[in-house]
PDB file of N, CA and C in Angstrom:
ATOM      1  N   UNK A   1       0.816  -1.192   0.000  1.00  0.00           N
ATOM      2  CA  UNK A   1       0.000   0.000   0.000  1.00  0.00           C
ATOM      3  C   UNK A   1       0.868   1.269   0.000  1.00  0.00           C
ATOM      4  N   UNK A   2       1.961   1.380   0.571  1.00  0.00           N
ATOM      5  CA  UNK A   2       2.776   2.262   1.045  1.00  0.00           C
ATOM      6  C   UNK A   2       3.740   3.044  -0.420  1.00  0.00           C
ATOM      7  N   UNK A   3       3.520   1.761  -1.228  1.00  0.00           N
ATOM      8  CA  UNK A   3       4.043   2.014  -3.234  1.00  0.00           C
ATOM      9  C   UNK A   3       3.208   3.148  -3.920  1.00  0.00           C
ATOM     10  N   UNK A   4       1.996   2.529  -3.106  1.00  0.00           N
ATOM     11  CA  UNK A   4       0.693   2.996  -4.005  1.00  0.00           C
ATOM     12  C   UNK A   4       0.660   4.573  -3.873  1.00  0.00           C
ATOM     13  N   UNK A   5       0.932   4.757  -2.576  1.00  0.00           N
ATOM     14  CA  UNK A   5       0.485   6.245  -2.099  1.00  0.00           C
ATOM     15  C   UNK A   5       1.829   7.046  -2.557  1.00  0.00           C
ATOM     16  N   UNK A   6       2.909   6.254  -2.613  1.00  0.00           N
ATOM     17  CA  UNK A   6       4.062   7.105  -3.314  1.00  0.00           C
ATOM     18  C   UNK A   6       4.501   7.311  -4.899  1.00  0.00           C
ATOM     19  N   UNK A   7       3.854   6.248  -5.486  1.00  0.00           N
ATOM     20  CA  UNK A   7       3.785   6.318  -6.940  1.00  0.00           C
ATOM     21  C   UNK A   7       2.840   7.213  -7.508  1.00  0.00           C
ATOM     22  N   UNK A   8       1.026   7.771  -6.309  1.00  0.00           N
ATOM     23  CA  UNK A   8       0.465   8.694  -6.939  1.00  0.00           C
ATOM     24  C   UNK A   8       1.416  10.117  -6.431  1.00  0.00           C
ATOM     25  N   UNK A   9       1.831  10.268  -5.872  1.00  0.00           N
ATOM     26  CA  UNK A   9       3.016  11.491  -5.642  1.00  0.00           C
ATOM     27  C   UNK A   9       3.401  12.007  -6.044  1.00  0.00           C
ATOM     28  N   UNK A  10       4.509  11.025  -6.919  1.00  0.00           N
ATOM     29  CA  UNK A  10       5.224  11.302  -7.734  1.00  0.00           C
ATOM     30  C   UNK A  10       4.520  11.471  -9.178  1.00  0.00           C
ATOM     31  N   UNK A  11       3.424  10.604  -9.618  1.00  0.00           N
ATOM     32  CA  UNK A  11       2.879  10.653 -10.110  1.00  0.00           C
ATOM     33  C   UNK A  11       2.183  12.569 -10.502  1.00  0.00           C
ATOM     34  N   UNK A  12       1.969  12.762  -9.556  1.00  0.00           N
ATOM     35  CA  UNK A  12       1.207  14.362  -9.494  1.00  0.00           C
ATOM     36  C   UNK A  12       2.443  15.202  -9.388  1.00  0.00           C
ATOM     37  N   UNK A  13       3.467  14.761  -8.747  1.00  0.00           N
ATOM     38  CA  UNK A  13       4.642  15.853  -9.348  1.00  0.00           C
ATOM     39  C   UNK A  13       5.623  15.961 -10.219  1.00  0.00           C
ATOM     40  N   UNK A  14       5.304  14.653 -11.062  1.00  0.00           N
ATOM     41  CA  UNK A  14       5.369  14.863 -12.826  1.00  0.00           C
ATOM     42  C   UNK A  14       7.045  13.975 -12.830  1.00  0.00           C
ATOM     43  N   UNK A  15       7.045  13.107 -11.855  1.00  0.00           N
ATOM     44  CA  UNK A  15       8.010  12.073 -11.346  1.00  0.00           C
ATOM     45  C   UNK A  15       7.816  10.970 -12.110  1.00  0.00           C
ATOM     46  N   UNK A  16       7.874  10.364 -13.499  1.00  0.00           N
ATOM     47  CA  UNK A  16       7.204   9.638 -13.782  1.00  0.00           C
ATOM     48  C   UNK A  16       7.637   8.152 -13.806  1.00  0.00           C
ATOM     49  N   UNK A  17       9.303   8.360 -13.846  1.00  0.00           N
ATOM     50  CA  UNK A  17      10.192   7.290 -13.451  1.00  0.00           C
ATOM     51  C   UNK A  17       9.982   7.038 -12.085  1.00  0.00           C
ATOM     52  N   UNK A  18      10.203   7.807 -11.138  1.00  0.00           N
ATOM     53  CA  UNK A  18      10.012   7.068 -10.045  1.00  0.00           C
ATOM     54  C   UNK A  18       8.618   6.189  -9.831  1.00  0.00           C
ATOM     55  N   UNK A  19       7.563   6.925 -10.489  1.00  0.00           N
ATOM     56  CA  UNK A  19       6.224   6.795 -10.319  1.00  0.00           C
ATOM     57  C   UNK A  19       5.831   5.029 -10.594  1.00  0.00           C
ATOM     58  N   UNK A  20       6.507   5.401 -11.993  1.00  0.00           N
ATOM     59  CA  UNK A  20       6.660   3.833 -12.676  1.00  0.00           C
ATOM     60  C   UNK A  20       7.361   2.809 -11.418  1.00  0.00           C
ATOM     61  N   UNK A  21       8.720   2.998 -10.982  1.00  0.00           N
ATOM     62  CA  UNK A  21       9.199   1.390 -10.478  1.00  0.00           C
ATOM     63  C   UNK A  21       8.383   1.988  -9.022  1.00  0.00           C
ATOM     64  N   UNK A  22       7.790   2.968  -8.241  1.00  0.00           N
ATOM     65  CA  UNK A  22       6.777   2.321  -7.472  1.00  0.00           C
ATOM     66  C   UNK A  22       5.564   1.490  -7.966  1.00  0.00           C
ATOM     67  N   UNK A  23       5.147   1.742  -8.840  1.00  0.00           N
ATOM     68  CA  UNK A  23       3.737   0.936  -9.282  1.00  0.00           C
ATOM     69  C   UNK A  23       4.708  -1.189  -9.229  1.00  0.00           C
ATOM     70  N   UNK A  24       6.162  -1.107  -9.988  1.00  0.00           N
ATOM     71  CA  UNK A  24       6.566  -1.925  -9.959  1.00  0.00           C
ATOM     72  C   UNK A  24       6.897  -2.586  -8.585  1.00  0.00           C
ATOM     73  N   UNK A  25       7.331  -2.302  -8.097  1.00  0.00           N
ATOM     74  CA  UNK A  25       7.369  -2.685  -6.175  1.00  0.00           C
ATOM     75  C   UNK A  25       5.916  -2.818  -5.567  1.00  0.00           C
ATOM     76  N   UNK A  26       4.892  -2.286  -5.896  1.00  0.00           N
ATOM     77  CA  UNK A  26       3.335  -2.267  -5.381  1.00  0.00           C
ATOM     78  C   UNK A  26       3.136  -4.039  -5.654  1.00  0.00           C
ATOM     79  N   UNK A  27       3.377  -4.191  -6.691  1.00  0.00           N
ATOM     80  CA  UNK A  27       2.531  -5.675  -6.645  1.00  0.00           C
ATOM     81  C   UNK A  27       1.516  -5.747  -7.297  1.00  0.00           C
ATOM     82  N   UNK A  28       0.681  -6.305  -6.658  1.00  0.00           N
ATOM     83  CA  UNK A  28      -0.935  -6.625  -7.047  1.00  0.00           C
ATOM     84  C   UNK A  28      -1.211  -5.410  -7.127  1.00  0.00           C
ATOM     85  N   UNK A  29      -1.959  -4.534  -8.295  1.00  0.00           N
ATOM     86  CA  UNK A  29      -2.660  -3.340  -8.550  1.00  0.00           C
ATOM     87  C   UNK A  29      -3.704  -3.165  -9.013  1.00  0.00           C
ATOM     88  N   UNK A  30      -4.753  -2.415  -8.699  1.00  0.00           N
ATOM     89  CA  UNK A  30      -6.329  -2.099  -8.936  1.00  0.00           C
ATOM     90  C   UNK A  30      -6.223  -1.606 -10.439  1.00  0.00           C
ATOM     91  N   UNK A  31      -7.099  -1.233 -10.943  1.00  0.00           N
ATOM     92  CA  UNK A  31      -7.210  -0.644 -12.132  1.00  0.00           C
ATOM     93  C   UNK A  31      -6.911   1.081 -12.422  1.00  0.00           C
ATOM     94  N   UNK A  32      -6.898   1.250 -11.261  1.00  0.00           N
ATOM     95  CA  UNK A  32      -6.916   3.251 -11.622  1.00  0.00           C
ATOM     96  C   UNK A  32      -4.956   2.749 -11.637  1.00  0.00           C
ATOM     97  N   UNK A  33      -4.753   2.308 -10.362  1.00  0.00           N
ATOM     98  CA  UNK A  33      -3.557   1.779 -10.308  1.00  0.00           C
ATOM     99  C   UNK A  33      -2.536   1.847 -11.719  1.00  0.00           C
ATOM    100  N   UNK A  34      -3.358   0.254 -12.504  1.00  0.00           N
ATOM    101  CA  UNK A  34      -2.927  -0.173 -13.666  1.00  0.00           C
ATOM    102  C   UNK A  34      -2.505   0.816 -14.708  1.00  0.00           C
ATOM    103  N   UNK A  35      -3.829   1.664 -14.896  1.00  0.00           N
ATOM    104  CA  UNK A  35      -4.293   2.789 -15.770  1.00  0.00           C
ATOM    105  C   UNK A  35      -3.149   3.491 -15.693  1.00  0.00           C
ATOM    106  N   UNK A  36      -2.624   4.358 -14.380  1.00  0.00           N
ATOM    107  CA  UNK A  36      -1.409   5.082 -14.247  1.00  0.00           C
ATOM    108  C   UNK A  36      -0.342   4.683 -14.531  1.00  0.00           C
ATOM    109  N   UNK A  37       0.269   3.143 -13.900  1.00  0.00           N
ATOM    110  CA  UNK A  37       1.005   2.514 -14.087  1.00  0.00           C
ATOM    111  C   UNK A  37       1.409   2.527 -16.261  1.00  0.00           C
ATOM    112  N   UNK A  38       0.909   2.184 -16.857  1.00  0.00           N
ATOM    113  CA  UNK A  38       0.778   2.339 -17.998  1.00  0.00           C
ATOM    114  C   UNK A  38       0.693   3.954 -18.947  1.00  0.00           C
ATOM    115  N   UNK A  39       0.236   4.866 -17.992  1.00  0.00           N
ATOM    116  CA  UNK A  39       0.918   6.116 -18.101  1.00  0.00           C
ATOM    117  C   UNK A  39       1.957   6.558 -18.492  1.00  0.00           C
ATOM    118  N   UNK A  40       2.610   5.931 -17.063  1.00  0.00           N
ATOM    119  CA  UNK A  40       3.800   7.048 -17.247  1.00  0.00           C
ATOM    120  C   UNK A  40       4.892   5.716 -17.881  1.00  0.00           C
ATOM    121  N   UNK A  41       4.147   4.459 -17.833  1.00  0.00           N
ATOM    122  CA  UNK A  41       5.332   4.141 -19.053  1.00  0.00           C
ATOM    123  C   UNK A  41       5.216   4.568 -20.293  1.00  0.00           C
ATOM    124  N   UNK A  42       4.326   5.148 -20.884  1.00  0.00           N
ATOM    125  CA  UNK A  42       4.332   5.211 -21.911  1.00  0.00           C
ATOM    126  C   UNK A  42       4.696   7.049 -21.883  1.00  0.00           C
ATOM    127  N   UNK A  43       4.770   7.543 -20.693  1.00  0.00           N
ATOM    128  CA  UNK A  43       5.098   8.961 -20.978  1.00  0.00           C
ATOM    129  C   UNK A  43       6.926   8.547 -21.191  1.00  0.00           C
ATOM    130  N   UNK A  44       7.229   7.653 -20.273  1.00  0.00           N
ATOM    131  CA  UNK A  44       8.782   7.270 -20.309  1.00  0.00           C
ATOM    132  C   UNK A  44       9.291   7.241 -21.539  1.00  0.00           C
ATOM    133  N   UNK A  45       8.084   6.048 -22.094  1.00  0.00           N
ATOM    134  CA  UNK A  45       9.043   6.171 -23.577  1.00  0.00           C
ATOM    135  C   UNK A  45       8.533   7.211 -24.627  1.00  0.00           C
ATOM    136  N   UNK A  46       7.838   7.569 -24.423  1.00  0.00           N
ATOM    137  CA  UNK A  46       7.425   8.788 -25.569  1.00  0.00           C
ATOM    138  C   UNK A  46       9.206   9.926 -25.264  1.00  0.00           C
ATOM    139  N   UNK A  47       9.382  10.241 -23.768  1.00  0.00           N
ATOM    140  CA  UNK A  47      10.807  11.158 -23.958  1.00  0.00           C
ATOM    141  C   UNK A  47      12.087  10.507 -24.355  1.00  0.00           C
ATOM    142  N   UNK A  48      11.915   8.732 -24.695  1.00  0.00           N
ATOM    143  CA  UNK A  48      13.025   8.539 -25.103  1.00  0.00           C
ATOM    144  C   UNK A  48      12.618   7.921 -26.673  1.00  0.00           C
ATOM    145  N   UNK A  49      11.859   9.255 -27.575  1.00  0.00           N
ATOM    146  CA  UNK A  49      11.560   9.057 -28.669  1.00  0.00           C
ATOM    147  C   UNK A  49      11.468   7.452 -29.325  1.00  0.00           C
ATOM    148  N   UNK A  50      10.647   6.794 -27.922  1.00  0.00           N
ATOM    149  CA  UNK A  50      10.085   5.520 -28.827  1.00  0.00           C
ATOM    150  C   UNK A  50       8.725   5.259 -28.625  1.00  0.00           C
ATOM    151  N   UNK A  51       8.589   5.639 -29.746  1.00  0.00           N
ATOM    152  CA  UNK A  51       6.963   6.097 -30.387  1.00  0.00           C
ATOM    153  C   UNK A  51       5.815   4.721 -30.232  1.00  0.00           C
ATOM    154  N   UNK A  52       6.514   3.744 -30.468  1.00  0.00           N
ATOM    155  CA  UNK A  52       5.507   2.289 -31.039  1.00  0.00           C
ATOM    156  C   UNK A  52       4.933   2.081 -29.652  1.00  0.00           C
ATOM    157  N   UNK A  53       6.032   2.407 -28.637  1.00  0.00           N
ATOM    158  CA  UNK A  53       6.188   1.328 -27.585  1.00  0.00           C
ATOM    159  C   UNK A  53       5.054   2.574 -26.430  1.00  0.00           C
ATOM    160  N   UNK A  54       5.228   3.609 -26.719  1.00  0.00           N
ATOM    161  CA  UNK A  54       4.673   4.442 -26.024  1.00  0.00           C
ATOM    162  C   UNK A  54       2.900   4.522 -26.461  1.00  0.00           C
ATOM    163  N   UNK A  55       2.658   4.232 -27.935  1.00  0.00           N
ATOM    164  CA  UNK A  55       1.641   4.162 -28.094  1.00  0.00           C
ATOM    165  C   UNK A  55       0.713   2.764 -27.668  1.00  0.00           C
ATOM    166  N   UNK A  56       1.581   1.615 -27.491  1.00  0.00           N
ATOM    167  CA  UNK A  56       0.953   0.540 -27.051  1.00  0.00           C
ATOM    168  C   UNK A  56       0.948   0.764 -25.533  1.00  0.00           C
ATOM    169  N   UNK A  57       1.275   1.797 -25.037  1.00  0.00           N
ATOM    170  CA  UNK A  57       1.548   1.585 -23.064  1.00  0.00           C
ATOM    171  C   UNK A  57       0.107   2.570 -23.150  1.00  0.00           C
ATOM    172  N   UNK A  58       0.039   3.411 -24.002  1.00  0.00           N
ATOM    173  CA  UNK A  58      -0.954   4.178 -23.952  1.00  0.00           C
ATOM    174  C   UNK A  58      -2.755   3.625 -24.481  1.00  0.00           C
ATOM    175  N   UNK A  59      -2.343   2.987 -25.471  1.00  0.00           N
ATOM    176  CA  UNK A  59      -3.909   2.077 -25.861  1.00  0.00           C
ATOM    177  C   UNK A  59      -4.078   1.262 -24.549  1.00  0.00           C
ATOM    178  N   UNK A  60      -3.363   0.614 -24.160  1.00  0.00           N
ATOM    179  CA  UNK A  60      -3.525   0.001 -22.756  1.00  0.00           C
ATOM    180  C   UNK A  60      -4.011   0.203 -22.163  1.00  0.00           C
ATOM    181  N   UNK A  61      -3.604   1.336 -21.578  1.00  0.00           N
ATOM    182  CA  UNK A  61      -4.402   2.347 -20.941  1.00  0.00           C
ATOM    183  C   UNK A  61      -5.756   2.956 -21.093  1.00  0.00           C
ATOM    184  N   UNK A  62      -6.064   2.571 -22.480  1.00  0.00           N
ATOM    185  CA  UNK A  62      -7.516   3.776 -22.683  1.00  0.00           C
ATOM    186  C   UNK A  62      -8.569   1.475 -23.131  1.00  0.00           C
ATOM    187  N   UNK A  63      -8.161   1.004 -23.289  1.00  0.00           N
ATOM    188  CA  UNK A  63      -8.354  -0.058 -23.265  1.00  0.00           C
ATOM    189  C   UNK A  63      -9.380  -0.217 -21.750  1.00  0.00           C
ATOM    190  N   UNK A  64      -8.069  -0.214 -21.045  1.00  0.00           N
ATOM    191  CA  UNK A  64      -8.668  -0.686 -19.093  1.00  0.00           C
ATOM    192  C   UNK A  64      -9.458   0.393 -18.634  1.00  0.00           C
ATOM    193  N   UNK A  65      -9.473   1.824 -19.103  1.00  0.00           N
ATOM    194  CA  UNK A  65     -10.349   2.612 -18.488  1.00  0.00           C
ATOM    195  C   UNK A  65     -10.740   3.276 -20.012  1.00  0.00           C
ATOM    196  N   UNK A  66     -12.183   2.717 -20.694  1.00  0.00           N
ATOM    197  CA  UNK A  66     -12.480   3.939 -21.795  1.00  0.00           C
ATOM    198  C   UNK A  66     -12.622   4.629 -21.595  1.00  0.00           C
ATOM    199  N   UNK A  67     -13.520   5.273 -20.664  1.00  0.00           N
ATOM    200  CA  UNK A  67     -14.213   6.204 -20.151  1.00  0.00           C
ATOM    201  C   UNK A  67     -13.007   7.621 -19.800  1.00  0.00           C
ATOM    202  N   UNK A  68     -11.604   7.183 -19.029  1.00  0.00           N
ATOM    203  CA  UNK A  68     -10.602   8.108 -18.966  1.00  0.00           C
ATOM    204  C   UNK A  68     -10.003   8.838 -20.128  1.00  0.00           C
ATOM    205  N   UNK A  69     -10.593   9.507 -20.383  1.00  0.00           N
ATOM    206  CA  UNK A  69     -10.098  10.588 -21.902  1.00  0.00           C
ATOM    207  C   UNK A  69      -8.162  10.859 -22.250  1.00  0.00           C
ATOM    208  N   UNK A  70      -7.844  10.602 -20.958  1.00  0.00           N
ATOM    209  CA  UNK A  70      -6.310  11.089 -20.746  1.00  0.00           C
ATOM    210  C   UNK A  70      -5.551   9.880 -21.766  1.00  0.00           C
ATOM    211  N   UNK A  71      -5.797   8.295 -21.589  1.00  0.00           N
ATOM    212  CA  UNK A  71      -5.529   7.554 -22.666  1.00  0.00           C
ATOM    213  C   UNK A  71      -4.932   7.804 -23.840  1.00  0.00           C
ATOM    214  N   UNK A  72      -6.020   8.531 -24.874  1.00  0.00           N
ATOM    215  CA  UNK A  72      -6.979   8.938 -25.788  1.00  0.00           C
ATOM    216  C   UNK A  72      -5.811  10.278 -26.613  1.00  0.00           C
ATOM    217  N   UNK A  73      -6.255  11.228 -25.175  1.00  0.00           N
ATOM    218  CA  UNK A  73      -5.053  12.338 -25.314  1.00  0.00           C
ATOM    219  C   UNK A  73      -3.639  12.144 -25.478  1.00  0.00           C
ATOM    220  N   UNK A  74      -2.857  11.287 -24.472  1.00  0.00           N
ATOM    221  CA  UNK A  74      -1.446  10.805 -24.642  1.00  0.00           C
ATOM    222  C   UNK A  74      -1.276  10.182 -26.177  1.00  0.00           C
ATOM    223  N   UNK A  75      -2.576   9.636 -26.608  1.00  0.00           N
ATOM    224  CA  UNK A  75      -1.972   8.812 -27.965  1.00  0.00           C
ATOM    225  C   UNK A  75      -1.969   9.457 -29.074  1.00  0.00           C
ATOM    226  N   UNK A  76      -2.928  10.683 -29.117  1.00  0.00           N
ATOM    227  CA  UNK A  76      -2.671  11.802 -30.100  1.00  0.00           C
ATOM    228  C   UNK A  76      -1.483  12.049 -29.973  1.00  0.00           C
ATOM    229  N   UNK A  77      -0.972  12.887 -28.989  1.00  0.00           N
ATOM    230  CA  UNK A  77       0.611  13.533 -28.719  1.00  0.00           C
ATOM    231  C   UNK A  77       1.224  12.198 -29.337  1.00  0.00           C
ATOM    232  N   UNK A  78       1.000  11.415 -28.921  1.00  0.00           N
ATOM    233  CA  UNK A  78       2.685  10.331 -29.445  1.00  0.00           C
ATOM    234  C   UNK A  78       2.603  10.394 -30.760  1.00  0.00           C
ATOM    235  N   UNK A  79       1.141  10.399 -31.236  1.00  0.00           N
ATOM    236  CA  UNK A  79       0.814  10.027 -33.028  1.00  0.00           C
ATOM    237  C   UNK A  79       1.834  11.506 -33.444  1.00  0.00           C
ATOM    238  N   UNK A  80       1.277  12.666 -32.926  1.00  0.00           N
ATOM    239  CA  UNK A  80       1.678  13.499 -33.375  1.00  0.00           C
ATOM    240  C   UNK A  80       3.335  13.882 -33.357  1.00  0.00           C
ATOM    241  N   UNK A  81       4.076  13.687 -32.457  1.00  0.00           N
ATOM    242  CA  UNK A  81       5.004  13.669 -32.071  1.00  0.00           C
ATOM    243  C   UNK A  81       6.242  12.644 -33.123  1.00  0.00           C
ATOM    244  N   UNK A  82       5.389  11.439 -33.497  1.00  0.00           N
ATOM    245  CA  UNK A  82       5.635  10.425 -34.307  1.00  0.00           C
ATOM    246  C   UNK A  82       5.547  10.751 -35.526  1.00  0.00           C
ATOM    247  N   UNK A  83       5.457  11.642 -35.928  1.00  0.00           N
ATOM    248  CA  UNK A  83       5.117  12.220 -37.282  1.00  0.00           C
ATOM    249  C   UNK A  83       5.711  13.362 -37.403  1.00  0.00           C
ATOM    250  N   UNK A  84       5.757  13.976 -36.393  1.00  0.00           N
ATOM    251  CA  UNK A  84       6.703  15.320 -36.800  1.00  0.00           C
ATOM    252  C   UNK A  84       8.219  14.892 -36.183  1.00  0.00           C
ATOM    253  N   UNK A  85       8.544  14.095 -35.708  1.00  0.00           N
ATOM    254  CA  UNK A  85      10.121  13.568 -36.068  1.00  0.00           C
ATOM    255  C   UNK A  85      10.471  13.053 -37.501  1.00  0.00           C
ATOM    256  N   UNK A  86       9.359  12.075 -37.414  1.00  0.00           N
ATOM    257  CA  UNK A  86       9.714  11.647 -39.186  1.00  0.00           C
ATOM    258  C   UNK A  86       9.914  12.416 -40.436  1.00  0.00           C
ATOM    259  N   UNK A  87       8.710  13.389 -40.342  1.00  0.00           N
ATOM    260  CA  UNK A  87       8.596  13.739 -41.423  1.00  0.00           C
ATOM    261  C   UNK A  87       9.218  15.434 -41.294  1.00  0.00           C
ATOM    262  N   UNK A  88       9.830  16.096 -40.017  1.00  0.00           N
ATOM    263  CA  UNK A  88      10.377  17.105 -39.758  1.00  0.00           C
ATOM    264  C   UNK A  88      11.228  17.183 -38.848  1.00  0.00           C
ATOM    265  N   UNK A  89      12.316  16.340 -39.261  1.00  0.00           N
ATOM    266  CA  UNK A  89      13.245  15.772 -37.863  1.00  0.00           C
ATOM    267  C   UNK A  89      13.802  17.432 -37.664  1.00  0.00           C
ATOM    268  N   UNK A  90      14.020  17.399 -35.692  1.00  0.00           N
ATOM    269  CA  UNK A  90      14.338  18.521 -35.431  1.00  0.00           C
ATOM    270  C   UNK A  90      15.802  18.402 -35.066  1.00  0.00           C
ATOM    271  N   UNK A  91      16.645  19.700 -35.422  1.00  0.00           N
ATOM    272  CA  UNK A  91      18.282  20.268 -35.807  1.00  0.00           C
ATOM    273  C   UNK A  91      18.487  21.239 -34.651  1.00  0.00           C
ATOM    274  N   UNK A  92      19.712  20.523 -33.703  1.00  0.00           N
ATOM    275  CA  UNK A  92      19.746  21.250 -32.478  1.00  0.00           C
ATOM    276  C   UNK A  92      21.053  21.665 -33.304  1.00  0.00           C
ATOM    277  N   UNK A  93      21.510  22.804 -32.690  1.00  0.00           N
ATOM    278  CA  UNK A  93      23.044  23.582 -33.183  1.00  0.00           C
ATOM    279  C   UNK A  93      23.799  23.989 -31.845  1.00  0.00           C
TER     280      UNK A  93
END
């Protein structure tokens, strides 16, 4: 229980690695649980520009809770995000 209450924490203060290996140390997890848990992996890999893997952590997500719009939202951004690397890769100097 003690995972749970520290993974939403971090969770709300935009911690998303930590957020993640608490959900991993929690164990057995409920569904809002799950839902988050699958979040912020897929926010993880969306910042380490891997698009496929972030969009499947994210259908997951809108899968176990339809009704949660946030799903839904994360998978636009990755679509979008996934498309403007490809097709407008960005040039740091």
């Amino acid at each position: 229980m003690f995972y749970l209450f520290k993974a939403y924490g971090c969770l709300v203060k935009h911690q998303f690695e930590a957020a993640f290996i608490c959900y991993e140390k929690a164990g057995k997890l409920d569904e809002l649980a799950t839902f988050n848990k699958y979040i912020c992996e897929g926010i993880l890999k969306l910042k380490a520009k891997e698009y496929n893997q972030a969009l499947r952590s994210f259908s997951m997500a809108s899968i176990l809770l339809p009704n949660n719009k946030n799903g839904y939202l994360y998978q636009a951004i990755a679509h979008v995000a996934s498309y403007l690397t490809t097709k407008y890769p960005l040039v740091f100097y």
